[in-house]
Protein backbone atom coordinates (compact mmCIF):
# COMPACT_ATOMS: atom_id res chain seq x y z
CA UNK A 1 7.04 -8.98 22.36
CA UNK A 2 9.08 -11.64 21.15
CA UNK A 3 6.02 -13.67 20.47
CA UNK A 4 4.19 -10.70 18.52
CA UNK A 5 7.55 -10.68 16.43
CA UNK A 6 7.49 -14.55 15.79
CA UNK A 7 3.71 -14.32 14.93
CA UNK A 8 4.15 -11.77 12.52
CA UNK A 9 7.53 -13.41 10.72
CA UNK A 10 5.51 -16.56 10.40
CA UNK A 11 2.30 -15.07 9.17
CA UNK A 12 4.69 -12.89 6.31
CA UNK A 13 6.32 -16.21 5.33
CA UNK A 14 3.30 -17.90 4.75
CA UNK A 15 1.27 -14.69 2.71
CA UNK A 16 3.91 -14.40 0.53
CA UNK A 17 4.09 -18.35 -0.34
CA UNK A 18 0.62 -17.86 -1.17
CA UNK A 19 0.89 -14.88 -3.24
CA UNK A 20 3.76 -16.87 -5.05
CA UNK A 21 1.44 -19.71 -5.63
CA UNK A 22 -1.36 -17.81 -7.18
CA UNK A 23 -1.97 -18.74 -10.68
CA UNK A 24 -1.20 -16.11 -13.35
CA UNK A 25 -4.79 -16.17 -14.77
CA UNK A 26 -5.95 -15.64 -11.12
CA UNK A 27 -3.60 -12.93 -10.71
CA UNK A 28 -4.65 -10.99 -13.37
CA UNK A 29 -8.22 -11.06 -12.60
CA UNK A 30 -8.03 -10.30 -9.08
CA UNK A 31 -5.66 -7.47 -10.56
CA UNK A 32 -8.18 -6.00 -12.92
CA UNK A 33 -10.97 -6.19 -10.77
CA UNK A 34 -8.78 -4.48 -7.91
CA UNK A 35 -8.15 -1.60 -10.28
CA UNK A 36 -11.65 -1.22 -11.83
CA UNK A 37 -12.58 -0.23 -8.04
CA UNK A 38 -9.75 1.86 -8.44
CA UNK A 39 -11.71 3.31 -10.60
CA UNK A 40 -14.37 4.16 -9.39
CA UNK A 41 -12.96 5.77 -6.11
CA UNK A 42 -10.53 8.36 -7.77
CA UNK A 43 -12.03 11.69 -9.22
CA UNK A 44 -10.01 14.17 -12.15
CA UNK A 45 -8.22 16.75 -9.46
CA UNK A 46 -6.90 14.44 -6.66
CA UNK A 47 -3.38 13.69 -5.29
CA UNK A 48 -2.64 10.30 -4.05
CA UNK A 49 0.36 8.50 -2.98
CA UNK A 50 0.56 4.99 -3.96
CA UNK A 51 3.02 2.05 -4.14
CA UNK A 52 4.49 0.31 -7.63
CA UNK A 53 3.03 -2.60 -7.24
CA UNK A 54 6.21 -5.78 -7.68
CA UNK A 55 4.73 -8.93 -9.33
CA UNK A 56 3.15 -10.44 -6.54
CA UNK A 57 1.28 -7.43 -5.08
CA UNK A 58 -2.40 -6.09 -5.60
CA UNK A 59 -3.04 -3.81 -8.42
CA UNK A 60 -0.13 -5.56 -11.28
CA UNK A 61 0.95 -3.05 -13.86
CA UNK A 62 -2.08 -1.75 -14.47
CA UNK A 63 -2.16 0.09 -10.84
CA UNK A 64 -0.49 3.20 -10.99
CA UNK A 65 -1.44 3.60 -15.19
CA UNK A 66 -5.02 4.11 -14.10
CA UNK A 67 -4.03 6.18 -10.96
CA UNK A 68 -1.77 8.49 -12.93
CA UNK A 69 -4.46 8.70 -16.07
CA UNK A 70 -7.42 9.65 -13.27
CA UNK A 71 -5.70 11.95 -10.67
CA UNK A 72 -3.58 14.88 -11.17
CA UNK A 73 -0.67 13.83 -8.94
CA UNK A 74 0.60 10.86 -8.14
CA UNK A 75 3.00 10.35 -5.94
CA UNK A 76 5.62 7.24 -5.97
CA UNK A 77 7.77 6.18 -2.91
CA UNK A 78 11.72 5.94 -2.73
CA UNK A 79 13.69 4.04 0.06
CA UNK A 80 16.09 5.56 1.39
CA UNK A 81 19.27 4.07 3.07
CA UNK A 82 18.53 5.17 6.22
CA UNK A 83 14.74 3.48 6.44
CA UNK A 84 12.61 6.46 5.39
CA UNK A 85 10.59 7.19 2.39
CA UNK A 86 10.70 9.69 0.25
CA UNK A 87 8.18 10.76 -2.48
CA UNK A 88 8.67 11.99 -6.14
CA UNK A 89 6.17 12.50 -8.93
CA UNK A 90 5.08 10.14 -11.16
CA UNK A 91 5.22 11.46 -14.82
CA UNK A 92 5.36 8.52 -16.33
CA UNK A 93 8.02 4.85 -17.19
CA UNK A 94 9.99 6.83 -19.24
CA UNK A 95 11.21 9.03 -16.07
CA UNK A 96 11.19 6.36 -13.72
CA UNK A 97 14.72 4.01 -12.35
CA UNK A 98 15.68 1.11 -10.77
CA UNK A 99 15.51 2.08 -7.19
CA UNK A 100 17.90 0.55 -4.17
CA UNK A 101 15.36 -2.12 -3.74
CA UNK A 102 14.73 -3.56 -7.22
CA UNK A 103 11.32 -1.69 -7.35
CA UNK A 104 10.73 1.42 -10.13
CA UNK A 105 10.65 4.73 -8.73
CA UNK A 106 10.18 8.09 -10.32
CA UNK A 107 13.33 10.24 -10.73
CA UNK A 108 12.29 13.62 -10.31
CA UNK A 109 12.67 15.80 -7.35
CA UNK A 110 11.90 14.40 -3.56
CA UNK A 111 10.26 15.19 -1.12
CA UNK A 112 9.65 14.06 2.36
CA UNK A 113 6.73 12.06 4.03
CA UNK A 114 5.25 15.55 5.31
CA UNK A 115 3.72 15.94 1.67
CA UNK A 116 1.29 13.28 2.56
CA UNK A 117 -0.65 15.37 4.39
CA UNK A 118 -1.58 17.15 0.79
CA UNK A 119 -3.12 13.87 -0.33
CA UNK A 120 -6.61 12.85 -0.56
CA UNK A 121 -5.82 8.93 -0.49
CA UNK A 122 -2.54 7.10 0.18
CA UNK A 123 -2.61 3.58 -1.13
CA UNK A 124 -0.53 1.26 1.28
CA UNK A 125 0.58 -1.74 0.21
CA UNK A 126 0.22 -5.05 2.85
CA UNK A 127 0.78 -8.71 3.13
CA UNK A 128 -2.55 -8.62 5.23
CA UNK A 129 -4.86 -6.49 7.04
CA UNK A 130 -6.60 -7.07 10.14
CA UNK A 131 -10.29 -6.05 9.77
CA UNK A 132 -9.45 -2.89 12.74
CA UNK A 133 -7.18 -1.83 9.45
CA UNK A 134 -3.46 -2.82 10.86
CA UNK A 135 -1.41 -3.51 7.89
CA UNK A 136 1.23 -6.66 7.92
CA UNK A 137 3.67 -5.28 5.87
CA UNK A 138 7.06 -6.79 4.67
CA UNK A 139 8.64 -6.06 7.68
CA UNK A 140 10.99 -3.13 7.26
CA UNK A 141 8.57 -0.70 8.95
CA UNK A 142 9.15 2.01 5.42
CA UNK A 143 5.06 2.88 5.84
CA UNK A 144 4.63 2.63 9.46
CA UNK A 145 7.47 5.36 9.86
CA UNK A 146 5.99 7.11 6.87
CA UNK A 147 2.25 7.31 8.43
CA UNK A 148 3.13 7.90 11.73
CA UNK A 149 4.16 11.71 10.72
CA UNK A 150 0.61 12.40 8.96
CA UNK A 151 -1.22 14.94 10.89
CA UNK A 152 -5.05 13.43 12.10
CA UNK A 153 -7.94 14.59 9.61
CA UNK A 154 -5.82 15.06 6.71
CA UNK A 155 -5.16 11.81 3.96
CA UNK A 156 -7.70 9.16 3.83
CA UNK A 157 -5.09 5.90 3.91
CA UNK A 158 -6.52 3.30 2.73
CA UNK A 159 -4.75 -0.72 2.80
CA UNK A 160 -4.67 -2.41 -0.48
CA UNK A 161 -4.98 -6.43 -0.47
CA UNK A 162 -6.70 -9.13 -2.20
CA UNK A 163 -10.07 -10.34 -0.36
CA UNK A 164 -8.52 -13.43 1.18
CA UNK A 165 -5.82 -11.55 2.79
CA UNK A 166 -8.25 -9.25 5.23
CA UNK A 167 -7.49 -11.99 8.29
CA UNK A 168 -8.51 -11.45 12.15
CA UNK A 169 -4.79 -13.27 12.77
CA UNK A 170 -2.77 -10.40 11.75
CA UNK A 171 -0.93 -9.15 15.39
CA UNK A 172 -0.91 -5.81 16.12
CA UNK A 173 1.76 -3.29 18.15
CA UNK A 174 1.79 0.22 19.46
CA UNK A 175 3.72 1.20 16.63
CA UNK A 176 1.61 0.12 14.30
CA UNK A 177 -0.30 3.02 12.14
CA UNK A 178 -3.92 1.61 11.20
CA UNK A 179 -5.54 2.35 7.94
CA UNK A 180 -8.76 3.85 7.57
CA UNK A 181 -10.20 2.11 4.86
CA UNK A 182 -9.46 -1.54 3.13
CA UNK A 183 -9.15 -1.59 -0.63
CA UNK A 184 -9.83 -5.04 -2.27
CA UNK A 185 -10.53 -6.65 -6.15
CA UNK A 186 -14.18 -6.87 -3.93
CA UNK A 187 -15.41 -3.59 -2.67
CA UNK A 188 -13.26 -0.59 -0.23
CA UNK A 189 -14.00 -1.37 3.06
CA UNK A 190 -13.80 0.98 6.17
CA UNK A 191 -11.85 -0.34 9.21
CA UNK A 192 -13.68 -0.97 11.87
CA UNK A 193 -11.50 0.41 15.34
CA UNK A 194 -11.88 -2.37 17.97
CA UNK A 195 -12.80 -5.31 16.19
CA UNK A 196 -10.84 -8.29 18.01
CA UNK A 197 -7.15 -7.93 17.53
């Protein structure tokens, strides 16, 4: 265990170096190509949950703009003290604050993780994802907790990285919630259950 824990601390140190190190111009591309596939998985009617993408994560600022202009709810996470998320509305910057970790998040009313279940995708944000879809994430466990309460067969959750960051070295635990699908600036990707972990 305390090796899986070490691997994974390691591996997190060194993804977000590299997303630190990406060139601007880089950034941006891999950005607008991410959200042009974006694009062209959403349809008008649907209700995601997504992420507000920070500087250095997939999707930049023009992420949730092309979510909320394509699907009729979006859905925005807040953390909450106690390690949970809960999930408001997006309608919008202008109804949107500072949340309690630096990140934007809509200010409307809340609801808990069980209104995932109501969503056709949920876009989860990673460091990394392992090609059988387990998601390194920053460490605080928010969207593990999160997607371990969605009933099977409902939301399609899908892991959203750059290309280089699908990698076979990402450890996995029990408690780890896999994704179904991989989203990239390349092409969405299904998980494939048992490849090598």
């Amino acid at each position: 265990m305390e090796a899986e824990v070490s691997a994974k601390s390691a591996l997190r140190t060194e993804l977000v170096e590299a997303r630190r190190a990406l060139p601007e111009d880089q950034r941006a591309s891999l950005n607008a190509a991410l959200v042009s596939q974006v694009e062209h998985l959403l349809k008008p009617g649907m209700t995601v949950a997504a992420y507000n993408p920070l500087p250095s994560e997939p999707g930049g600022p023009g992420f949730i703009t092309v979510l909320s202009s394509l699907c009729d709810t979006v859905y925005l996470p807040i953390s909450l003290a106690d390690g949970a998320l809960a999930w408001s509305i997006y309608r919008g910057p202008e109804e949107t604050t500072l949340g309690r970790l630096g990140i934007s998040e809509p200010a409307g009313h809340r609801e808990d993780s069980s209104i995932l279940a109501s969503c056709d995708y949920i876009f989860a944000p990673a460091l990394a994802v392992h090609p059988a879809g387990f998601r390194l994430g920053k460490g605080a466990g928010y969207y593990d907790r999160a997607l371990a309460q969605l009933p099977a067969g409902t939301a399609t959750v899908v892991g959203v990285v750059y290309s280089h960051e699908i990698r076979s070295d990402v450890p996995a635990q029990k408690h780890d919630v896999p994704v179904e699908y991989i989203l990239t600036e390349n092409a969405l990707l299904p998980a494939v259950p048992g490849s090598q972990v």
